[in-house]
PDB file of N, CA and C in Angstrom:
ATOM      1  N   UNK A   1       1.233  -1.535  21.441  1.00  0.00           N
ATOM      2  CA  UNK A   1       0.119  -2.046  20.677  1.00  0.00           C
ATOM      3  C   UNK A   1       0.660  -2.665  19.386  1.00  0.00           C
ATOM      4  N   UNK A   2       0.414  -3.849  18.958  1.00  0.00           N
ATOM      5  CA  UNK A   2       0.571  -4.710  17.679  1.00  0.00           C
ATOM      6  C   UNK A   2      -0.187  -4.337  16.908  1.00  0.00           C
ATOM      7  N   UNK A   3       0.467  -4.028  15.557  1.00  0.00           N
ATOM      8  CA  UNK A   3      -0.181  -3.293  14.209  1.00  0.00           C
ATOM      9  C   UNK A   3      -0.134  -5.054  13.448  1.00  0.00           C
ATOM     10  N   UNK A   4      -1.692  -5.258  12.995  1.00  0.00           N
ATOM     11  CA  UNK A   4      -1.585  -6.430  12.484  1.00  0.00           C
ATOM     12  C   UNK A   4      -1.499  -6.055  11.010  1.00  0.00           C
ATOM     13  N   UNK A   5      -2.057  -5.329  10.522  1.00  0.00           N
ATOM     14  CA  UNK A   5      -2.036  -4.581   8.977  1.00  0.00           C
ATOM     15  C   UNK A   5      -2.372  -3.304   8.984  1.00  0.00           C
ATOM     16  N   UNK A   6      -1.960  -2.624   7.581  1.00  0.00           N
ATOM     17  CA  UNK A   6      -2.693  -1.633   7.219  1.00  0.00           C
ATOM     18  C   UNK A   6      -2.956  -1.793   5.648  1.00  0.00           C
ATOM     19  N   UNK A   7      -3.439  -0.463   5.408  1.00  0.00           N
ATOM     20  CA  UNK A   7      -3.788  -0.329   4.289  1.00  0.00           C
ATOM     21  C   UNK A   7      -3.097   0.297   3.333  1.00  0.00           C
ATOM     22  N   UNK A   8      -2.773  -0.098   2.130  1.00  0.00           N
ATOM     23  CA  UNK A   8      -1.963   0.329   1.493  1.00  0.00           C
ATOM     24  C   UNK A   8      -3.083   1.973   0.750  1.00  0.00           C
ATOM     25  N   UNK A   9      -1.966   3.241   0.367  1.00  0.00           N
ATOM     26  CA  UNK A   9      -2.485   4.031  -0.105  1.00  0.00           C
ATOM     27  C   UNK A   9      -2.098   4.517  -1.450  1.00  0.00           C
ATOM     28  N   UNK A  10      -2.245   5.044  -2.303  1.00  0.00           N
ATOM     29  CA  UNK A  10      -3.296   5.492  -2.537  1.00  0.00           C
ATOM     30  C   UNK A  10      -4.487   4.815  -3.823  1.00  0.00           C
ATOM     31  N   UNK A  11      -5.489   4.590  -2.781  1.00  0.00           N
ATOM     32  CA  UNK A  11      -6.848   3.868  -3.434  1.00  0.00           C
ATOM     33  C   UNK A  11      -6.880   4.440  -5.017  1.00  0.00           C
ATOM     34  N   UNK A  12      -6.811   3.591  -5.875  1.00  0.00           N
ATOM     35  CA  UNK A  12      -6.935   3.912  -7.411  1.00  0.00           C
ATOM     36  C   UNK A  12      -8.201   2.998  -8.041  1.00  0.00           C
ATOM     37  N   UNK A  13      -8.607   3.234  -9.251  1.00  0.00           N
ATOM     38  CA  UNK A  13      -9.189   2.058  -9.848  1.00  0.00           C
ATOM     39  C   UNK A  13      -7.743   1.566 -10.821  1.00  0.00           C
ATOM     40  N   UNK A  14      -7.757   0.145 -11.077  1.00  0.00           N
ATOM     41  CA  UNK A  14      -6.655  -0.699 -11.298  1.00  0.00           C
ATOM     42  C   UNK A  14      -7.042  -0.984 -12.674  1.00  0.00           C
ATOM     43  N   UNK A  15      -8.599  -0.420 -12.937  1.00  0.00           N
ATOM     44  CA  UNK A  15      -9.087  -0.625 -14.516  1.00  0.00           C
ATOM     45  C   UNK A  15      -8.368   0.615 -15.496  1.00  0.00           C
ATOM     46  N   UNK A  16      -8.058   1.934 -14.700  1.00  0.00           N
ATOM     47  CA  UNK A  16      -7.304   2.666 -15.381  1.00  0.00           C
ATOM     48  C   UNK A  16      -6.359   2.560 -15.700  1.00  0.00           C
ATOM     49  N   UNK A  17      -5.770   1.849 -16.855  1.00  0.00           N
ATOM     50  CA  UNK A  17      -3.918   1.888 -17.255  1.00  0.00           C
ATOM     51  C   UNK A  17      -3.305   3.143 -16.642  1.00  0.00           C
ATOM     52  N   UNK A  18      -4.194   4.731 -16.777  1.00  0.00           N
ATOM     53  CA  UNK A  18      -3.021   5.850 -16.792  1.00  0.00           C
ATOM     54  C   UNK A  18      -3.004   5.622 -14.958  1.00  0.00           C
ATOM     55  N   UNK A  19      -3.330   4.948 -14.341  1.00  0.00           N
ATOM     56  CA  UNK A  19      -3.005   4.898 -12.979  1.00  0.00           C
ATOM     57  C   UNK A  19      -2.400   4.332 -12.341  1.00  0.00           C
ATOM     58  N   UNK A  20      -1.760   3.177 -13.205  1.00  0.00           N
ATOM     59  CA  UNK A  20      -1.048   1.928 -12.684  1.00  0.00           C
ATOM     60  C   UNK A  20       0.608   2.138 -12.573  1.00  0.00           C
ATOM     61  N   UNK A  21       0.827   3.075 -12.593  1.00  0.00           N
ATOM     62  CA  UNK A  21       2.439   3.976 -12.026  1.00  0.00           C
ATOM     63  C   UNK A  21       2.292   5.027 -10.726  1.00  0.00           C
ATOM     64  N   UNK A  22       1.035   5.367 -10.719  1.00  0.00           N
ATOM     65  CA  UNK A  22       0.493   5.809  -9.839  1.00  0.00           C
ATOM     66  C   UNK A  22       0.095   5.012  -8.233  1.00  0.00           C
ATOM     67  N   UNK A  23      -0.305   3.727  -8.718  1.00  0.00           N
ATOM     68  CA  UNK A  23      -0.770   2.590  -7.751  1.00  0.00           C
ATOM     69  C   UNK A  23       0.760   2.421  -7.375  1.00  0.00           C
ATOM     70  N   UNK A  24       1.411   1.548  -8.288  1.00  0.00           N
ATOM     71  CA  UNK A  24       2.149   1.405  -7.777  1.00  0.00           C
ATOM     72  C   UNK A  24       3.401   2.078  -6.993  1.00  0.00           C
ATOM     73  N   UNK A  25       3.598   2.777  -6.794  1.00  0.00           N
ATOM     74  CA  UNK A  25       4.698   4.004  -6.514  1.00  0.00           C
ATOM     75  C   UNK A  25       3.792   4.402  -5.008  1.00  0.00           C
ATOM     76  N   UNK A  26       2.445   4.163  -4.976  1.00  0.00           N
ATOM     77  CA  UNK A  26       2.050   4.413  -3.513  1.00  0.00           C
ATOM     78  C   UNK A  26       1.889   3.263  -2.812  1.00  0.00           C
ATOM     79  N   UNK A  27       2.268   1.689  -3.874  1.00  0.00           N
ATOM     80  CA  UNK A  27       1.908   0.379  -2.591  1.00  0.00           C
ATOM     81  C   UNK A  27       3.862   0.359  -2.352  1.00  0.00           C
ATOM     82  N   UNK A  28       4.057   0.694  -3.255  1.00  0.00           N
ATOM     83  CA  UNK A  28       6.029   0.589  -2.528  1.00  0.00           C
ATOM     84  C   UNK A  28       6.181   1.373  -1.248  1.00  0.00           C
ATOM     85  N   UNK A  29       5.870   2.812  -1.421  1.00  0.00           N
ATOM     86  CA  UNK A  29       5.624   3.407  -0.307  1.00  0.00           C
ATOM     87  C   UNK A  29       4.855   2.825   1.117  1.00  0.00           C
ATOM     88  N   UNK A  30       3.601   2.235   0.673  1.00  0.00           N
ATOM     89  CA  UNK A  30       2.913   1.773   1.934  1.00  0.00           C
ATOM     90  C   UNK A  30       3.866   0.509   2.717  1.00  0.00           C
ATOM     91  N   UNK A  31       4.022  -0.072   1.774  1.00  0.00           N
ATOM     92  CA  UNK A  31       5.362  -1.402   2.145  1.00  0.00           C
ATOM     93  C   UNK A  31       5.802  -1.158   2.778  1.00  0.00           C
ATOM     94  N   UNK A  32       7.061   0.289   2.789  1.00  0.00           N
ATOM     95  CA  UNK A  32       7.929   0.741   3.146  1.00  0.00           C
ATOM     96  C   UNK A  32       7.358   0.766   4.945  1.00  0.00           C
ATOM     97  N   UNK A  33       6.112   1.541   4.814  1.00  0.00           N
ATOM     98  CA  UNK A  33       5.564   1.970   6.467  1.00  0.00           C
ATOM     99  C   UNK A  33       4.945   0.950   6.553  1.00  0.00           C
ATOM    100  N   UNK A  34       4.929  -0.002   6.048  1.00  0.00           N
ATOM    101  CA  UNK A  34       4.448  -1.011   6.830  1.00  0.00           C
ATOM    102  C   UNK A  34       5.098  -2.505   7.514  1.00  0.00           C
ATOM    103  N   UNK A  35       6.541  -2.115   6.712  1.00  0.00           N
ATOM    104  CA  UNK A  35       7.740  -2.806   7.121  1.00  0.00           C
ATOM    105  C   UNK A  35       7.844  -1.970   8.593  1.00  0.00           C
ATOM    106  N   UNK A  36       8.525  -0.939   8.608  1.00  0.00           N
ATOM    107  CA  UNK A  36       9.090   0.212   9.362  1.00  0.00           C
ATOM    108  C   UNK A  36       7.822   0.028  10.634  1.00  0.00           C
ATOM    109  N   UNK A  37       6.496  -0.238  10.421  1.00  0.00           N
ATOM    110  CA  UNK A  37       5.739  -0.301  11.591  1.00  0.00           C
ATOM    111  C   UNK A  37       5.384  -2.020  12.204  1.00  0.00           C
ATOM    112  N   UNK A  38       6.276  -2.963  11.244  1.00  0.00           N
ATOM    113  CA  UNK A  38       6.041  -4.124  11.954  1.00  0.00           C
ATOM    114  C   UNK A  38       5.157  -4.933  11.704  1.00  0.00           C
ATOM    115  N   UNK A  39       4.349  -4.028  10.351  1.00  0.00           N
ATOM    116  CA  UNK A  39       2.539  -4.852  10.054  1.00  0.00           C
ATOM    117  C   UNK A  39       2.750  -6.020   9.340  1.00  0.00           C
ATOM    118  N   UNK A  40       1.897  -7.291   9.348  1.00  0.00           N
ATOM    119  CA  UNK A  40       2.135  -8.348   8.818  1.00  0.00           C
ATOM    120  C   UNK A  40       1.647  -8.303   7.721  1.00  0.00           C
ATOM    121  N   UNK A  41       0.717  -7.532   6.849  1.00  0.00           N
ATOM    122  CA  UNK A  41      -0.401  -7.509   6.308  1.00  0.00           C
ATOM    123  C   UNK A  41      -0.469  -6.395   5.679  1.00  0.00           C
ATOM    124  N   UNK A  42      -0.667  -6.135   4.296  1.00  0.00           N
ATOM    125  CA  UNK A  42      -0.785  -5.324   3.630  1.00  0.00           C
ATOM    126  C   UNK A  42      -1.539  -5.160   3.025  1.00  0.00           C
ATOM    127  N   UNK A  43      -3.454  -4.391   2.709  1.00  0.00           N
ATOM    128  CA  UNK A  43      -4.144  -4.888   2.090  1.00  0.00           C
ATOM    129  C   UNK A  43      -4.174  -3.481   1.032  1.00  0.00           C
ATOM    130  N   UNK A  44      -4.581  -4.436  -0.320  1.00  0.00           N
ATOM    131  CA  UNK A  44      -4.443  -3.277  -1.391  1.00  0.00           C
ATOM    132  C   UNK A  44      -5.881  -3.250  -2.053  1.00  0.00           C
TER     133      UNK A  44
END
């Protein structure tokens, strides 16, 4: 089965500054499995 995307985790609001080390450190991660699973598509 072809993985066309997923979703990057973990869902934050992006209006919070104290979260934006937080966001990011979980879309590197999602990247990571979403390289590793082949997905074209990464939605954040």
């Amino acid at each position: 089965m072809k993985l066309d995307g997923i979703v990057a985790e973990p869902f934050t609001e992006l209006t919070r500054k104290s979260d934006y080390d937080r966001f990011l450190a979980g879309l590197e991660r999602s990247r990571d499995v979403a390289t590793r699973l082949g997905a074209l598509i990464l939605i954040c």
